[in-house]
N, C-alpha and C. Protein backbone atom coordinates (compact mmCIF):
# COMPACT_ATOMS: atom_id res chain seq x y z
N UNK A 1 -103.87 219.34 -52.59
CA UNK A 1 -103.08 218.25 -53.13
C UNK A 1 -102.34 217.58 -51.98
N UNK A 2 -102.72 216.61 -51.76
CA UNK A 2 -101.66 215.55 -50.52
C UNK A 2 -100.93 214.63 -51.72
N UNK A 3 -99.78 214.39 -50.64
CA UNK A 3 -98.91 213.65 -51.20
C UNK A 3 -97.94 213.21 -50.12
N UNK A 4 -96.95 211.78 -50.18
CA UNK A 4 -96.38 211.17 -49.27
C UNK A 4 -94.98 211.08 -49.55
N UNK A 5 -94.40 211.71 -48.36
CA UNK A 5 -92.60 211.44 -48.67
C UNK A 5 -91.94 210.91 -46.85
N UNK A 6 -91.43 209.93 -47.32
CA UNK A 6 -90.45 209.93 -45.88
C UNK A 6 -91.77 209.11 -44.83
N UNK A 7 -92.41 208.41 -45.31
CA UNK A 7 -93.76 208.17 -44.23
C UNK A 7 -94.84 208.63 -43.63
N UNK A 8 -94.99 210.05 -44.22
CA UNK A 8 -95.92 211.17 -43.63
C UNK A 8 -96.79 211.93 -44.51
N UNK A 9 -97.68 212.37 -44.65
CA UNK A 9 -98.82 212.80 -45.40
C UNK A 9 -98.05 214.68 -45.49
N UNK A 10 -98.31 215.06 -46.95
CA UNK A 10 -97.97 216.60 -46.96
C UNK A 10 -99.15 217.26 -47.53
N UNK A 11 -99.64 218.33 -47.58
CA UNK A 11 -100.75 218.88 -48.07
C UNK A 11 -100.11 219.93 -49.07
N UNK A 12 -100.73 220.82 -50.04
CA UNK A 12 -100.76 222.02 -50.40
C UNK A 12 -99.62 221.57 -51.53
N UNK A 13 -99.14 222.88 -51.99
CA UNK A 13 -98.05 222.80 -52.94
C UNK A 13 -96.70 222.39 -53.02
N UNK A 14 -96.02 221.24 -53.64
CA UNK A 14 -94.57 220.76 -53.46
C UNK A 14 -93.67 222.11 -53.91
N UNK A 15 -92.97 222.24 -52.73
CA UNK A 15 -92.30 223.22 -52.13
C UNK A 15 -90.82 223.21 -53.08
N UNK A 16 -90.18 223.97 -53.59
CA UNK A 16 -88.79 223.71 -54.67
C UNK A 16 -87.71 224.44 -54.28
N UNK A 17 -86.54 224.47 -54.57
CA UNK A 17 -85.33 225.13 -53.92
C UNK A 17 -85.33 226.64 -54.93
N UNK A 18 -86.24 226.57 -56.21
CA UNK A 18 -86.09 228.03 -56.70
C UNK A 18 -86.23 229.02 -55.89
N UNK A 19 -85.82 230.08 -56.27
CA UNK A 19 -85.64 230.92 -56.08
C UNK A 19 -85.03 230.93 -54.16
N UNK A 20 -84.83 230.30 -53.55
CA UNK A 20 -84.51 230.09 -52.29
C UNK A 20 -83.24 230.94 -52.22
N UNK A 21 -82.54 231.50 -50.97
CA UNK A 21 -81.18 232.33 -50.75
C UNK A 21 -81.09 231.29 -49.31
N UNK A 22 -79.67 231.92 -49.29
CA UNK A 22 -78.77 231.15 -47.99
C UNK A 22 -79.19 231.53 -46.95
N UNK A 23 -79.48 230.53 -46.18
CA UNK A 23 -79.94 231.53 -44.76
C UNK A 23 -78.65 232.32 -44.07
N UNK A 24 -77.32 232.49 -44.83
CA UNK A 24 -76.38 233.34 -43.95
C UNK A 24 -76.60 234.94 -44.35
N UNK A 25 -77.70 234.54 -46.07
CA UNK A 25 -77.96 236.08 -46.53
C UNK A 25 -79.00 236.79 -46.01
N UNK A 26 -79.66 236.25 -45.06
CA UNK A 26 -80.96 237.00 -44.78
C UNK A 26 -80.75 238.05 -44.44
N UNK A 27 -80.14 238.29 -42.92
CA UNK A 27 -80.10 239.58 -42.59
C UNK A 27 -79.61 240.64 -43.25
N UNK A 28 -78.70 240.42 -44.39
CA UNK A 28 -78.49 241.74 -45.75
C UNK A 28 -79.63 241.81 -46.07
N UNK A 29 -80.50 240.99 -46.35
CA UNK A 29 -81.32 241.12 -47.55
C UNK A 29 -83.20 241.14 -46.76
N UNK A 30 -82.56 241.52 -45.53
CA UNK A 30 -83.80 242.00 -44.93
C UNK A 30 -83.74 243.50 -44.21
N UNK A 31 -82.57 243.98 -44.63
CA UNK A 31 -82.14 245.64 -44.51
C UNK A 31 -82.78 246.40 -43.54
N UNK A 32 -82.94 245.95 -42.20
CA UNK A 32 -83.61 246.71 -41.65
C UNK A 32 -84.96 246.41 -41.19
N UNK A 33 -85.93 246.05 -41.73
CA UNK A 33 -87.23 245.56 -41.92
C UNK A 33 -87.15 244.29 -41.23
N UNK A 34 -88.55 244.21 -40.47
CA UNK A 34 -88.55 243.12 -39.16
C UNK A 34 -89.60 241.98 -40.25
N UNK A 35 -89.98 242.13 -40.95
CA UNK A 35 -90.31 240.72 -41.71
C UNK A 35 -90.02 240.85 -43.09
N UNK A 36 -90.02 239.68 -43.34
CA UNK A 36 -89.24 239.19 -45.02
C UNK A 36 -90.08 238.05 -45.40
N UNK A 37 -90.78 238.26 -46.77
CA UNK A 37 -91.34 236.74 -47.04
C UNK A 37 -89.89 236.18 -48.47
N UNK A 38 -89.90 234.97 -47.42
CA UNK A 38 -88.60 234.61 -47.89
C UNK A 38 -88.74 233.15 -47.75
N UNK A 39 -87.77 232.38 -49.12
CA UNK A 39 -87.63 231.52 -48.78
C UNK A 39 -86.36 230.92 -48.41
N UNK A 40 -86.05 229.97 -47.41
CA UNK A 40 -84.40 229.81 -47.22
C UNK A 40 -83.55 228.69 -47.05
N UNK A 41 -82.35 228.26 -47.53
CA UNK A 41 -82.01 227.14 -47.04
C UNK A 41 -80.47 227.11 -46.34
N UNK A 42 -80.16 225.89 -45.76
CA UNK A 42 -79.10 225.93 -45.16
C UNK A 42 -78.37 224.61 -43.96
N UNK A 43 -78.08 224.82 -42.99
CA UNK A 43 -77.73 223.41 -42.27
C UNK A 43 -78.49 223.56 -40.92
N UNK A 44 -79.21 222.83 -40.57
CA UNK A 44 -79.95 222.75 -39.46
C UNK A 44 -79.37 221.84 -38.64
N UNK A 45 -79.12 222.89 -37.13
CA UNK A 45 -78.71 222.31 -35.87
C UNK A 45 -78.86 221.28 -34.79
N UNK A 46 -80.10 221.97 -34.52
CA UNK A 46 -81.08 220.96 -33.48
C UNK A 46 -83.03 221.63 -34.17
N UNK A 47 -83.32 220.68 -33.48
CA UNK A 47 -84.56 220.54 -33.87
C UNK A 47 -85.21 220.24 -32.74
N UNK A 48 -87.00 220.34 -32.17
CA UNK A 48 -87.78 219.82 -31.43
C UNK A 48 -88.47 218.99 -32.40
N UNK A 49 -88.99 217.87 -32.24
CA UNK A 49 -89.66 216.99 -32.66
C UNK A 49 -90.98 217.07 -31.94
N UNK A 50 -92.00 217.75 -31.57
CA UNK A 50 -93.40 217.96 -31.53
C UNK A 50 -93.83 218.78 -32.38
N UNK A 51 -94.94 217.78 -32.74
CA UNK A 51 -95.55 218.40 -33.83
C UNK A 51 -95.63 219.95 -33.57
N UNK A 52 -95.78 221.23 -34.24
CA UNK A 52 -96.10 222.70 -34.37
C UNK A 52 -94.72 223.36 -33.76
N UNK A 53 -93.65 222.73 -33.30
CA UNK A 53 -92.54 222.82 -32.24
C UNK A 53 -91.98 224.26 -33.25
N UNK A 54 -90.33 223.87 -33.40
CA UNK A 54 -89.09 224.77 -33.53
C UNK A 54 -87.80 224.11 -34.47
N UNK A 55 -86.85 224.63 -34.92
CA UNK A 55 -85.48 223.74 -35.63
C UNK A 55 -85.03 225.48 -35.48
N UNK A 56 -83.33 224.96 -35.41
CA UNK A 56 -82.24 225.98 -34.94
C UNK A 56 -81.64 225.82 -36.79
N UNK A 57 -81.28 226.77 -37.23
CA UNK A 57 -80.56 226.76 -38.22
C UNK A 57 -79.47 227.83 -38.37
N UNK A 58 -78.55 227.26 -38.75
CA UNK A 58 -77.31 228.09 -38.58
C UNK A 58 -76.89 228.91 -40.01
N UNK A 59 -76.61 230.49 -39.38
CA UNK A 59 -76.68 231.09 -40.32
C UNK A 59 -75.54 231.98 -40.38
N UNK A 60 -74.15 231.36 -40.15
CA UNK A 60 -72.57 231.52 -40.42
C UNK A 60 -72.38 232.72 -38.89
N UNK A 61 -71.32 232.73 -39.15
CA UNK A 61 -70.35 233.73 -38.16
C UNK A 61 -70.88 233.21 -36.58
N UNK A 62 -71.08 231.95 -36.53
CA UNK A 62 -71.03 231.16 -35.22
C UNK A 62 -72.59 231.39 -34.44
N UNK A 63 -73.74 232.34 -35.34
CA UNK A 63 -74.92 232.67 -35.13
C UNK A 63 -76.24 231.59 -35.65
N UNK A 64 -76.82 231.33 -35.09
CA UNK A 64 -78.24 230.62 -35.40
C UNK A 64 -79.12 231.31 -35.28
N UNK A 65 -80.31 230.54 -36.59
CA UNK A 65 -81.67 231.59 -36.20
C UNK A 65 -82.51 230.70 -35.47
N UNK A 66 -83.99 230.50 -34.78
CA UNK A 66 -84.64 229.87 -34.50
C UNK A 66 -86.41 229.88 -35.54
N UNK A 67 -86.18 228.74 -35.71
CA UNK A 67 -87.44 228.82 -37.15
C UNK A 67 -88.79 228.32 -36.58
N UNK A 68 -89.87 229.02 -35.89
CA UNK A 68 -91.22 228.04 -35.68
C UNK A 68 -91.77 227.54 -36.66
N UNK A 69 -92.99 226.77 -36.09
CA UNK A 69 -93.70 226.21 -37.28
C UNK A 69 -95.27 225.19 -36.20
């Protein structure tokens, strides 16, 4: 399924804020365990703008995570 938002072509499934947690909750709620399929939201810092790049998102107590893609 493609579809267009913001000027740019998206593929696959429109993505929803259900079930999503804060990105300040992750690290509780990843207890230990080095991956989490998770979904997350929150305030994003800086960003690279090339395509496949990176975005910094901040996830309280003055800490950021770094998100590829």
């Amino acid at each position: 399924m493609a579809g267009t938002a913001f000027g740019q072509t998206n593929y696959g499934e429109k993505i929803t804020a259900e079930g999503a947690i804060p990105a300040s909750s992750l690290a509780s709620k990843m207890k230990g365990n080095d991956t989490l399929a998770a979904k997350v939201y929150g305030t994003i810092t800086e960003v690279c703008k090339n395509k496949g790049c990176w975005m910094m998102m901040d996830i309280g107590g003055g800490k950021t995570m770094r998100v590829t893609f």
